[in-house]
PDB file of N, CA and C in Angstrom:
ATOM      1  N   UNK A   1      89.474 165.687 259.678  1.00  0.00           N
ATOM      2  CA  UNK A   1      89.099 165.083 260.947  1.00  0.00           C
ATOM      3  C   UNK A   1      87.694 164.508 260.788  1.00  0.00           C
ATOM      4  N   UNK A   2      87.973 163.472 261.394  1.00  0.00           N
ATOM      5  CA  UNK A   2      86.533 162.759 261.376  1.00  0.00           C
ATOM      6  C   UNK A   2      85.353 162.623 262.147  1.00  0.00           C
ATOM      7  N   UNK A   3      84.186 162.525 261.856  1.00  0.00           N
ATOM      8  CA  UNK A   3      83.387 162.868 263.575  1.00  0.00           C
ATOM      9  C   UNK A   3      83.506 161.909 264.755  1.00  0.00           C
ATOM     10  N   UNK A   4      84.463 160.622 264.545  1.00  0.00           N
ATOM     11  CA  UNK A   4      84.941 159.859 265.797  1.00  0.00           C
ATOM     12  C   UNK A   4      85.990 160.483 265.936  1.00  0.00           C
ATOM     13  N   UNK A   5      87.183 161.405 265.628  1.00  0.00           N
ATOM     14  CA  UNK A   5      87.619 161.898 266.197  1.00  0.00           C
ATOM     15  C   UNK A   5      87.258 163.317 266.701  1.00  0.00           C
ATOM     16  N   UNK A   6      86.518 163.633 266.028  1.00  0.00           N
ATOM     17  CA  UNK A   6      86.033 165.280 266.944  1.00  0.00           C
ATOM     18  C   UNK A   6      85.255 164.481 268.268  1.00  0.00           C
ATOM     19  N   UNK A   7      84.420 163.452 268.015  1.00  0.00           N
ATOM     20  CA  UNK A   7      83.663 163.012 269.179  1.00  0.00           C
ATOM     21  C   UNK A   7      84.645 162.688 270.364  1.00  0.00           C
ATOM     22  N   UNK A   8      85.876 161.829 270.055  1.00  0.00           N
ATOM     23  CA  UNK A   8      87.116 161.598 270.699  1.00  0.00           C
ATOM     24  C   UNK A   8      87.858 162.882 271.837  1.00  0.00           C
ATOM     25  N   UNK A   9      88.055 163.717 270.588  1.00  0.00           N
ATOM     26  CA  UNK A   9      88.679 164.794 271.141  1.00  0.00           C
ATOM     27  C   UNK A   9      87.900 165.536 272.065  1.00  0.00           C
ATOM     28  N   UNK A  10      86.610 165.679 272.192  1.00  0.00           N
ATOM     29  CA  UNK A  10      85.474 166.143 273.258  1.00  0.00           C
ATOM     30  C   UNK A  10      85.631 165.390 274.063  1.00  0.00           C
ATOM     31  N   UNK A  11      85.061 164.071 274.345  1.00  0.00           N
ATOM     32  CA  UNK A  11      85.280 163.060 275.184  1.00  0.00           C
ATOM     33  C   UNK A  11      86.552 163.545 276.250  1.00  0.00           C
ATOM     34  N   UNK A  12      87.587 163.301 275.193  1.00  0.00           N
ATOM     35  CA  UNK A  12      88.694 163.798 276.008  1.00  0.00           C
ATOM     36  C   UNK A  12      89.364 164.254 276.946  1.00  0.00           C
ATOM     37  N   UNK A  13      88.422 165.417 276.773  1.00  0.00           N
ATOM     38  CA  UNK A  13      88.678 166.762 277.063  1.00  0.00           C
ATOM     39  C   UNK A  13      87.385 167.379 277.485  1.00  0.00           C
ATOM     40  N   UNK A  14      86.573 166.502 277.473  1.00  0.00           N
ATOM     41  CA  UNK A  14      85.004 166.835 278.517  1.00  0.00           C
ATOM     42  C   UNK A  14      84.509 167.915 277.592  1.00  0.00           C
ATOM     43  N   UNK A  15      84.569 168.824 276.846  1.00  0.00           N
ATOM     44  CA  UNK A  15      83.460 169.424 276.178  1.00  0.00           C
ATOM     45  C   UNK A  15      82.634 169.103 275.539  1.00  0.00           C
ATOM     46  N   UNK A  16      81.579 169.744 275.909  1.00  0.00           N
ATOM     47  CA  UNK A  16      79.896 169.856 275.291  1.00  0.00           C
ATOM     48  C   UNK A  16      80.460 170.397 273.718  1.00  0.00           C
ATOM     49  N   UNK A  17      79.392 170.241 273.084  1.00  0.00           N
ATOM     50  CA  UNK A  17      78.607 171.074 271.944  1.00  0.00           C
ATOM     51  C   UNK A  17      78.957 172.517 272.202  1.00  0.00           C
ATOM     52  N   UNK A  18      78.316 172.738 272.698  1.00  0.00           N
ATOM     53  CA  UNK A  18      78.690 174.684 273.041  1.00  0.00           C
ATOM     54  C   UNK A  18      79.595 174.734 273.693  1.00  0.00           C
ATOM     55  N   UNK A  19      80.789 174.111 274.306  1.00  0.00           N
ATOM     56  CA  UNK A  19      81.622 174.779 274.641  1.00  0.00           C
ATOM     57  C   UNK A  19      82.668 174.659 273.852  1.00  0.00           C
ATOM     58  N   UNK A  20      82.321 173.496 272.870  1.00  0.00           N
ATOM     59  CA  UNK A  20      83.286 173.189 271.357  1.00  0.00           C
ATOM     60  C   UNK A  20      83.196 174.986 270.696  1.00  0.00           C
ATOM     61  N   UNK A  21      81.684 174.506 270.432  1.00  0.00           N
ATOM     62  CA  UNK A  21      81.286 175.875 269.590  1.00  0.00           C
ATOM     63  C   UNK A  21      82.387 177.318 269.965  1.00  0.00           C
ATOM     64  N   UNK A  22      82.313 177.390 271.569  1.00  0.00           N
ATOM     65  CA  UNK A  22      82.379 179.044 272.033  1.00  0.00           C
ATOM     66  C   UNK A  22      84.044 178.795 271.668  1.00  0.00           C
ATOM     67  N   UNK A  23      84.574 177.871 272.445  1.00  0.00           N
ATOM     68  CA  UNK A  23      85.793 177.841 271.801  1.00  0.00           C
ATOM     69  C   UNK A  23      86.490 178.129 270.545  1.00  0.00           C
ATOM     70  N   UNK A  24      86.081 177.492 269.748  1.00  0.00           N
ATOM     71  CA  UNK A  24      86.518 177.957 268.046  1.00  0.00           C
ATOM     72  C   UNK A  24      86.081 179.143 267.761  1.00  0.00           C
ATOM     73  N   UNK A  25      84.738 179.548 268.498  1.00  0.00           N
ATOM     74  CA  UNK A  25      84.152 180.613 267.827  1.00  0.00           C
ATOM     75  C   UNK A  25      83.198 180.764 266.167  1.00  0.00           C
ATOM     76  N   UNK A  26      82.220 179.531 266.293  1.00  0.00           N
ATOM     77  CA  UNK A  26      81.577 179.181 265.348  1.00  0.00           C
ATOM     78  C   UNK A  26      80.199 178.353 266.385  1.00  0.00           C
ATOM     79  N   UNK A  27      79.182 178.292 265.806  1.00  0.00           N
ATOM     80  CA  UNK A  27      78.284 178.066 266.232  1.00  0.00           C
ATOM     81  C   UNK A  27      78.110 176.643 266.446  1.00  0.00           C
ATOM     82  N   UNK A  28      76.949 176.449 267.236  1.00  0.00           N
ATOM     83  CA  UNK A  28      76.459 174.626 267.476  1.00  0.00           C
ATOM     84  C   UNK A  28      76.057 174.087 266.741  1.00  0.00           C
ATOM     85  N   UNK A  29      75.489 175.030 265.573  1.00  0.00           N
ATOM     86  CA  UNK A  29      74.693 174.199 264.510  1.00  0.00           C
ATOM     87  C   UNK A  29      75.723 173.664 263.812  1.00  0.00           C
ATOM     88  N   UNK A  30      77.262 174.438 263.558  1.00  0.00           N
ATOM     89  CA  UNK A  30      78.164 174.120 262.620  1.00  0.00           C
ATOM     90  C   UNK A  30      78.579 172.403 263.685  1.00  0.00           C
ATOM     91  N   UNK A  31      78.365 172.591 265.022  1.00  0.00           N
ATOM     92  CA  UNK A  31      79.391 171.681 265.232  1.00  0.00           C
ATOM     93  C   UNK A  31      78.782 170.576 265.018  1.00  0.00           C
ATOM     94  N   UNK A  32      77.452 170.668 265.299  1.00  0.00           N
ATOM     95  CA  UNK A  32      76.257 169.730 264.691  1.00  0.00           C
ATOM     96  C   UNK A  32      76.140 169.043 263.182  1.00  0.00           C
ATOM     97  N   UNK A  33      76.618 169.876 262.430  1.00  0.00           N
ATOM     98  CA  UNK A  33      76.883 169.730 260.769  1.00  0.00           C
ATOM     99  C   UNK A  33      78.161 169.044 260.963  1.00  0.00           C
ATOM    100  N   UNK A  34      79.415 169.333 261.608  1.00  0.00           N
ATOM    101  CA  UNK A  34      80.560 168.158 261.405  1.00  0.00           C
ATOM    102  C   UNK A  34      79.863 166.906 261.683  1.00  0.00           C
ATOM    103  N   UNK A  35      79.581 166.830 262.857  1.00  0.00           N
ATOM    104  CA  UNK A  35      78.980 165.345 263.354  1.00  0.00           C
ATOM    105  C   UNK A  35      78.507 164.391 262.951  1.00  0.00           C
ATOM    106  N   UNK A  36      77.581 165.661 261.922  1.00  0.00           N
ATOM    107  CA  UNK A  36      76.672 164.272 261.094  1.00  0.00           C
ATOM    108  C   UNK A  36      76.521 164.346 259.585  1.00  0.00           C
ATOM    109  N   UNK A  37      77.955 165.462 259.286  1.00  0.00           N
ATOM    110  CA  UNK A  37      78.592 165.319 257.861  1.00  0.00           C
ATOM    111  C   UNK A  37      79.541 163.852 257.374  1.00  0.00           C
ATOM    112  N   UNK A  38      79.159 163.199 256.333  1.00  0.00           N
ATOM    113  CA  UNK A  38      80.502 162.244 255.762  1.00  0.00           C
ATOM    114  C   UNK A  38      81.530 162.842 255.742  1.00  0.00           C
ATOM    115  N   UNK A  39      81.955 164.156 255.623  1.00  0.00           N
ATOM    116  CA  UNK A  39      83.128 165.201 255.728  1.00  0.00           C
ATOM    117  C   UNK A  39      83.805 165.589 256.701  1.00  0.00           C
ATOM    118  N   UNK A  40      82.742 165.445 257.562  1.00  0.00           N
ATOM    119  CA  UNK A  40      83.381 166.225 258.863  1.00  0.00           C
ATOM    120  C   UNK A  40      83.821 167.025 259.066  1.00  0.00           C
ATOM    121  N   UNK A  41      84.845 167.252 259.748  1.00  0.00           N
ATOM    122  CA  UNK A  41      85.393 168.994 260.464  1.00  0.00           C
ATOM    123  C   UNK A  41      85.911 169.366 258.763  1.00  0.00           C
ATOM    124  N   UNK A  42      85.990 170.728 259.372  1.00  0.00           N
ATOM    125  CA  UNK A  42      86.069 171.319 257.750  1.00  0.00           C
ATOM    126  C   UNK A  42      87.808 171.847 258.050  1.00  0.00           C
ATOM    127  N   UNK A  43      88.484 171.587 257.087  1.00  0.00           N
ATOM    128  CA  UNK A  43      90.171 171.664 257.392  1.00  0.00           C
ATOM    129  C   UNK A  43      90.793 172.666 257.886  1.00  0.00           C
ATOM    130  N   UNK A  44      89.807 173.594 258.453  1.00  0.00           N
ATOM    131  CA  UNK A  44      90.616 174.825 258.916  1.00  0.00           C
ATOM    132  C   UNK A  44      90.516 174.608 260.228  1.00  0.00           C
ATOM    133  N   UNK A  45      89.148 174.524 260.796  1.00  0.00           N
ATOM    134  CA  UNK A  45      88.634 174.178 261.755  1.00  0.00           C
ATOM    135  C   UNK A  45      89.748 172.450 262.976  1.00  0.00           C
ATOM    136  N   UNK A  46      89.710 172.044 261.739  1.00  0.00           N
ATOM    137  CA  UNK A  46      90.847 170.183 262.369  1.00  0.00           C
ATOM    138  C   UNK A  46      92.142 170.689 262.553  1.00  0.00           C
ATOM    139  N   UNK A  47      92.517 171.467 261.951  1.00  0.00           N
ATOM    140  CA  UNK A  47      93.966 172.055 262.111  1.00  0.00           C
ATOM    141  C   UNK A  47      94.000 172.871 263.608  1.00  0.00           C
ATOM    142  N   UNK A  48      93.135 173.773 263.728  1.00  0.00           N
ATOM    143  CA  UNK A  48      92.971 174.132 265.451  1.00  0.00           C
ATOM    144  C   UNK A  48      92.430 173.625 266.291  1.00  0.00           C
ATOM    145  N   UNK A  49      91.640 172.386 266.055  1.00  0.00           N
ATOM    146  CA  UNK A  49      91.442 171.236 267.043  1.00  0.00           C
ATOM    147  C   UNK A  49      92.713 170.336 267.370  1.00  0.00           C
ATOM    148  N   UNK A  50      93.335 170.137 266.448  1.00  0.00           N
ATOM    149  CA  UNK A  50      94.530 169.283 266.335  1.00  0.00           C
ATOM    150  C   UNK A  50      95.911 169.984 267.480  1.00  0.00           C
ATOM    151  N   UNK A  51      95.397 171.654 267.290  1.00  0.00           N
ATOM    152  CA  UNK A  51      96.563 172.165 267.665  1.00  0.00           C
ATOM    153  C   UNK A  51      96.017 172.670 269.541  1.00  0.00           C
ATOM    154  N   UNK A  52      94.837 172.430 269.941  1.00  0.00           N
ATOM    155  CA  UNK A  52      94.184 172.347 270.825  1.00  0.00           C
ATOM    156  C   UNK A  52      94.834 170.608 271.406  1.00  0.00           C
ATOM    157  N   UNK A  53      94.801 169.669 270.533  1.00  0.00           N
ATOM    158  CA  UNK A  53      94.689 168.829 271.357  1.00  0.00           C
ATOM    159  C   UNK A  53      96.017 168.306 271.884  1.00  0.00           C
ATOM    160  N   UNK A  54      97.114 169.208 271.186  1.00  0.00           N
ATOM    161  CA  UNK A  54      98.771 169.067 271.757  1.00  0.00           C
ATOM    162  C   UNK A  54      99.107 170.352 272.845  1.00  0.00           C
ATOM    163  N   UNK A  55      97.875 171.298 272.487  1.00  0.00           N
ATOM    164  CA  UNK A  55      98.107 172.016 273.723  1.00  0.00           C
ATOM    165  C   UNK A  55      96.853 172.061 274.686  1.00  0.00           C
ATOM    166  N   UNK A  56      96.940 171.088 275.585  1.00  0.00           N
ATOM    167  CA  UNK A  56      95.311 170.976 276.438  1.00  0.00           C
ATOM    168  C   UNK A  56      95.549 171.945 277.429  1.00  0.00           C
ATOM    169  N   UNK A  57      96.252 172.183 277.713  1.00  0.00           N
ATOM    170  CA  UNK A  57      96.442 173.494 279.027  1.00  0.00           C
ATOM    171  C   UNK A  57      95.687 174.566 278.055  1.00  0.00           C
ATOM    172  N   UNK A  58      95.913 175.020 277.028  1.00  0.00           N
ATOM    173  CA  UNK A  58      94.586 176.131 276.000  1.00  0.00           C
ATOM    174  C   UNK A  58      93.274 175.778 276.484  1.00  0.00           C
ATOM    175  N   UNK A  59      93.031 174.400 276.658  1.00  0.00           N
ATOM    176  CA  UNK A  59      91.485 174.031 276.950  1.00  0.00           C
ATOM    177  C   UNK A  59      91.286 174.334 278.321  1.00  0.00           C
ATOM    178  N   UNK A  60      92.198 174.158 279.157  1.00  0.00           N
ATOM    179  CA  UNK A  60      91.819 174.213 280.472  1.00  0.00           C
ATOM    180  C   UNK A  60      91.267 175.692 280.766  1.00  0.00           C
ATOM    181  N   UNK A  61      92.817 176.479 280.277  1.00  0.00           N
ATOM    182  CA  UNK A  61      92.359 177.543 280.425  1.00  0.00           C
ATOM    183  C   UNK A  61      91.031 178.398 280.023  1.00  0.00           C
ATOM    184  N   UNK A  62      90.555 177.873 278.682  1.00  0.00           N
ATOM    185  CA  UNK A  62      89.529 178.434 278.921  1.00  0.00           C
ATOM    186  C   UNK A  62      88.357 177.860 279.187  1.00  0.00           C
ATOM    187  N   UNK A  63      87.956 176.503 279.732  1.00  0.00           N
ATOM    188  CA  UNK A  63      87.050 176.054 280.779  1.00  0.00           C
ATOM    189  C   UNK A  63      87.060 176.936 281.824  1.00  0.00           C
ATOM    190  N   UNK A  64      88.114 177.429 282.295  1.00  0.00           N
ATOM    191  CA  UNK A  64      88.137 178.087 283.684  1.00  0.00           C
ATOM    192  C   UNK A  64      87.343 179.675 283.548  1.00  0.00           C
ATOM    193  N   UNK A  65      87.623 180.529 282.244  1.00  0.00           N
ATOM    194  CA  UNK A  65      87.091 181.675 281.830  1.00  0.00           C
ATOM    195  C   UNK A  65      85.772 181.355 281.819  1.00  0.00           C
ATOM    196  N   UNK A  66      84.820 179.948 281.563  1.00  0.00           N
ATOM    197  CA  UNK A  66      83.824 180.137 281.446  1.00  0.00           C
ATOM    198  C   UNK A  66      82.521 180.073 282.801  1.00  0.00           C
ATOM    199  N   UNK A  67      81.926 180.933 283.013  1.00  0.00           N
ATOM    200  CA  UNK A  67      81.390 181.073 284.250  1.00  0.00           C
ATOM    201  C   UNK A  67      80.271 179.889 284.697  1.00  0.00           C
TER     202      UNK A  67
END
């Protein structure tokens, strides 16, 4: 995944930086390092974004957990 599509898939789906982060469960700095890696998301990581972005009701739900 590429960082126009991680940027995409936020957009999307309205998450910040940290709420990318809390979601996966990896930090801001990492999500910061995709962004402005030539590499980008690292393949474990695109595979559960990918699988986030066919199931967006996962996202909703946990927007709503967050206070």
């Amino acid at each position: 995944m590429s960082k126009k599509e991680l940027e995409g898939f936020m957009a999307i789906h309205g998450l910040s930086v940290i709420t990318l982060a809390e979601l996966l469960g990896v930090t801001r700095q990492a999500i910061y390092l995709w962004m402005g890696s030539k590499k980008g998301v690292t393949p474990t990581a695109s595979k559960v974004i990918r699988f986030l972005a066919n199931n967006p009701k996962l996202i909703k739900e946990f927007n709503e957990t967050i206070p």
